[in-house]
C-alpha atoms as a PDB file:
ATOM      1  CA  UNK A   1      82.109  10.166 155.397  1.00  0.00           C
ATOM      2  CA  UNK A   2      82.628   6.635 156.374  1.00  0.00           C
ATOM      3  CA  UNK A   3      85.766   5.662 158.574  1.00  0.00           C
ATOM      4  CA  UNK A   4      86.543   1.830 159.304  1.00  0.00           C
ATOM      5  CA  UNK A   5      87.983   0.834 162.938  1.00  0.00           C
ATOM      6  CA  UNK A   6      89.543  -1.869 164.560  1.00  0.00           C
ATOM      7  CA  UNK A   7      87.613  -2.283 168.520  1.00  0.00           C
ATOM      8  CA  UNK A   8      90.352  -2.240 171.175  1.00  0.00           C
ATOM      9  CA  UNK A   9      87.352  -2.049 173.347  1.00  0.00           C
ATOM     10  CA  UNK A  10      87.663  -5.935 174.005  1.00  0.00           C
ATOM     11  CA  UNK A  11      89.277  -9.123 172.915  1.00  0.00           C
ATOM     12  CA  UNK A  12      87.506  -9.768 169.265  1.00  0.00           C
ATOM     13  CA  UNK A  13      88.721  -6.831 167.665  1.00  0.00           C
ATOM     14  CA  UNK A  14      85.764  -6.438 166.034  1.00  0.00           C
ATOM     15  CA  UNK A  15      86.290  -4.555 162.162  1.00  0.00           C
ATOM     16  CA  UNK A  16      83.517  -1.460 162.455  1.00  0.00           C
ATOM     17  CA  UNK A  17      82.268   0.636 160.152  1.00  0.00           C
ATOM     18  CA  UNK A  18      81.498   4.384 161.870  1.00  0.00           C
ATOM     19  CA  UNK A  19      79.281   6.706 159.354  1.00  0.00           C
ATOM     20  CA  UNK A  20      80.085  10.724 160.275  1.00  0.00           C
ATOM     21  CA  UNK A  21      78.135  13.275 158.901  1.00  0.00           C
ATOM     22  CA  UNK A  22      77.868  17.088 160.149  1.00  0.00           C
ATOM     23  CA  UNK A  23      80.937  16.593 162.878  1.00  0.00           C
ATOM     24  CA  UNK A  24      78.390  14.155 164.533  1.00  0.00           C
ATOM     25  CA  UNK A  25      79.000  10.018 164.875  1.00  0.00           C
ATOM     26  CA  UNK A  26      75.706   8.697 163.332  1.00  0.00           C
ATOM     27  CA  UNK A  27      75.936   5.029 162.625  1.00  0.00           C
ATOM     28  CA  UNK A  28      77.983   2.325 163.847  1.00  0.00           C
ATOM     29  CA  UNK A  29      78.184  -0.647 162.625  1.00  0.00           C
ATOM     30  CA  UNK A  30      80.438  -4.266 162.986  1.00  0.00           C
ATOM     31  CA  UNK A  31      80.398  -4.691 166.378  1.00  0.00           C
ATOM     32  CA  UNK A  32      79.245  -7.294 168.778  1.00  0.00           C
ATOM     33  CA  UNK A  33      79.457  -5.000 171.923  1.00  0.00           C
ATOM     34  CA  UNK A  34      78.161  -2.003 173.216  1.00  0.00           C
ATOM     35  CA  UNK A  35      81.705  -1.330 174.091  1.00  0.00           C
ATOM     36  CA  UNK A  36      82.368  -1.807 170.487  1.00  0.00           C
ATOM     37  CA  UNK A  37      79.833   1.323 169.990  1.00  0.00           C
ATOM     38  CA  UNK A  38      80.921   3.465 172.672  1.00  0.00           C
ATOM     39  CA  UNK A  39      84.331   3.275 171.437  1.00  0.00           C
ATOM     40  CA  UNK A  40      84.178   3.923 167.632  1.00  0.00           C
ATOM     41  CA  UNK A  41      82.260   6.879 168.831  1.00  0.00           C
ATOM     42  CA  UNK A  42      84.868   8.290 171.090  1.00  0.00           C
ATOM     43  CA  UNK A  43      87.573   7.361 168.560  1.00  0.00           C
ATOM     44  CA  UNK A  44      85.604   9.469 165.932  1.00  0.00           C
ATOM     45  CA  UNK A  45      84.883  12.671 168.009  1.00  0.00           C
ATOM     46  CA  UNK A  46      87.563  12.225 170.228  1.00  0.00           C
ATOM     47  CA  UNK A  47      90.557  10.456 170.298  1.00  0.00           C
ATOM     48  CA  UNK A  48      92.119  10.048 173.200  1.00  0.00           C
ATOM     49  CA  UNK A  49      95.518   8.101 174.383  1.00  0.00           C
ATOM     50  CA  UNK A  50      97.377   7.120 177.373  1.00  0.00           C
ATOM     51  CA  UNK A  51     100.461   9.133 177.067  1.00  0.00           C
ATOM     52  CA  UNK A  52     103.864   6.866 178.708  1.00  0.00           C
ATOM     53  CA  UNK A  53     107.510   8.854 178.637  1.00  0.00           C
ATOM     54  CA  UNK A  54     110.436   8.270 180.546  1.00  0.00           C
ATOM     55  CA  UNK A  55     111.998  11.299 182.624  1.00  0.00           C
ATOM     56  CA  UNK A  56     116.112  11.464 182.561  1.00  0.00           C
ATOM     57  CA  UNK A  57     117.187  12.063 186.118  1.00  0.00           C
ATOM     58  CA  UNK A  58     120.834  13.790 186.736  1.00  0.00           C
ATOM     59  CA  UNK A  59     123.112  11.918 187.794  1.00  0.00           C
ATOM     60  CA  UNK A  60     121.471   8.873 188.015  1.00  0.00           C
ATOM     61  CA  UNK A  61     121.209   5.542 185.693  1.00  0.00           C
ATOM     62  CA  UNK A  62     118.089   4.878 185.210  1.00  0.00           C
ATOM     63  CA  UNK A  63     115.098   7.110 184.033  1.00  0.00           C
ATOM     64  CA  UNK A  64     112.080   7.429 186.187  1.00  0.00           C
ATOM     65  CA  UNK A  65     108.626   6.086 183.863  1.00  0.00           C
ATOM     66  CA  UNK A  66     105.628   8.669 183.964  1.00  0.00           C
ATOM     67  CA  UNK A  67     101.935   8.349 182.348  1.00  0.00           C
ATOM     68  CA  UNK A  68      99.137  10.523 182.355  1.00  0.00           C
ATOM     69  CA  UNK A  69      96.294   9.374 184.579  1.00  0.00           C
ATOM     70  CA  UNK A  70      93.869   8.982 181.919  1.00  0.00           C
ATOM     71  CA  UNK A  71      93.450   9.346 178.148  1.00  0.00           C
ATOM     72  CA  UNK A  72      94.978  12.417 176.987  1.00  0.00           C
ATOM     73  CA  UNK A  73      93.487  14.084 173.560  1.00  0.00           C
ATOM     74  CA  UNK A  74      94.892  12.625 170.642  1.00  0.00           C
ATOM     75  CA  UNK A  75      95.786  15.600 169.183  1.00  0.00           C
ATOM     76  CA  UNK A  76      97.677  17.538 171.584  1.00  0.00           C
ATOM     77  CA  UNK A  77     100.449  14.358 172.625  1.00  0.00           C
ATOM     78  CA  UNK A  78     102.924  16.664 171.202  1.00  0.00           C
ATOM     79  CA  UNK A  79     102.701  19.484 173.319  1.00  0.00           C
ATOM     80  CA  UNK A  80     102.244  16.845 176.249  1.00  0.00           C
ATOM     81  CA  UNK A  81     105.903  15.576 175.696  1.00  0.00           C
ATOM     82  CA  UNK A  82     107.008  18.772 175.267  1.00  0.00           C
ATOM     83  CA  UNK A  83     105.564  19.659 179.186  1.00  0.00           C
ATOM     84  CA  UNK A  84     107.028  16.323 180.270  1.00  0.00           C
ATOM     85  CA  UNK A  85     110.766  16.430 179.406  1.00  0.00           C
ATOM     86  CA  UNK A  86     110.479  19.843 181.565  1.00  0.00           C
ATOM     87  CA  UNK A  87     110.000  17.788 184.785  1.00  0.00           C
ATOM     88  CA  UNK A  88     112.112  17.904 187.511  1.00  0.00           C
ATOM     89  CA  UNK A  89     111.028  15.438 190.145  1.00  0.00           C
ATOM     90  CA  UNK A  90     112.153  16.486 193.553  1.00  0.00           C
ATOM     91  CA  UNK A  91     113.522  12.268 195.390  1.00  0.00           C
ATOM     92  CA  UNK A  92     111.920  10.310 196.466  1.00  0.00           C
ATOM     93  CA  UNK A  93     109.142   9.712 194.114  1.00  0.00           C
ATOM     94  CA  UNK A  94     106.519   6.987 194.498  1.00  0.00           C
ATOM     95  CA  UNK A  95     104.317   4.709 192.727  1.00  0.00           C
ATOM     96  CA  UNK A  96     101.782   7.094 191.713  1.00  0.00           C
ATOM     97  CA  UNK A  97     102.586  10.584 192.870  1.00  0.00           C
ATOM     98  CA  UNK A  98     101.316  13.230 190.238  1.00  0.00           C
ATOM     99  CA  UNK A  99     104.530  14.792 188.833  1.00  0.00           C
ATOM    100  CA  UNK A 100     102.794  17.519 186.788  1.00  0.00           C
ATOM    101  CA  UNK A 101      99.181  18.541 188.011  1.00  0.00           C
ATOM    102  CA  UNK A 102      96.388  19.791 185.135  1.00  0.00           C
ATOM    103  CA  UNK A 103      98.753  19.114 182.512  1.00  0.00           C
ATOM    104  CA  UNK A 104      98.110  21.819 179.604  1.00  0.00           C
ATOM    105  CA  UNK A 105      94.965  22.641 181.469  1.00  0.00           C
ATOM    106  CA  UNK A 106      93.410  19.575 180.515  1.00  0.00           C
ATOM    107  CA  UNK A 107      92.859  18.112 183.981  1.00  0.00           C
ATOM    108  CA  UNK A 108      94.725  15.207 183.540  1.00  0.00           C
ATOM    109  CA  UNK A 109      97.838  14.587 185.571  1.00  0.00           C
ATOM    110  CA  UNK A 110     101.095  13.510 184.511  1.00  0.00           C
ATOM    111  CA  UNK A 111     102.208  10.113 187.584  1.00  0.00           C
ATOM    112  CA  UNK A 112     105.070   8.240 188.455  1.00  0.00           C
ATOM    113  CA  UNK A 113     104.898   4.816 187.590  1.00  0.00           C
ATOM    114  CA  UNK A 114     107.728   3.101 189.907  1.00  0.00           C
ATOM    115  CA  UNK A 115     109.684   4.075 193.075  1.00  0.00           C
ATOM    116  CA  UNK A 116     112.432   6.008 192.390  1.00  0.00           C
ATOM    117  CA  UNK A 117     115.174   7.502 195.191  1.00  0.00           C
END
């Protein structure tokens, strides 16, 4: 199966080609980085995002803006928002201070992305 991609891995947005065959990335071709290569092959296997929400706080007029700390799996950003609009952030929260530890057992932590009190 053949799969065409547009890099995000740097600023030429080069068009690839990515060739997958048995579950396993075996060609890549179109790009003019190794970045280029490393990233068609993670997009192909597995596809990851930054995941971004805002939190509703009680009583309050503005939301508080979370992220995970890292790429989250593609896949499962569903379930992630679902965890997320559970949060409850005890004020103050910082710049940074992880809101939701492990998040769906994935390791990855859910972090504030602004002061809030």
């Amino acid at each position: 199966m053949k799969k065409e991609l547009t890099c995000i891995g740097c600023p030429i947005g080069c068009q690839m080609e990515v060739t997958i065959e048995d579950g396993e990335c075996r060609e890549v071709s179109g790009h003019s980085c190794r970045r280029g290569e490393s990233y068609a092959r993670q997009e192909c296997l597995h596809p990851a995002r930054m995941v971004t929400a805002s939190i509703l706080i009680p009583d309050r007029i503005l939301p508080l803006s979370v992220r995970t700390d890292r790429p989250f799996p593609k896949e499962r950003i569903g379930e992630c928002l679902e965890e997320i609009r559970k949060i409850k952030p005890q004020l103050p929260v910082k710049v940074g201070d992880v809101l939701l530890p492990n998040i769906l057992e994935t390791g990855i932590n859910i972090i504030a992305t602004r002061n809030y009190s």
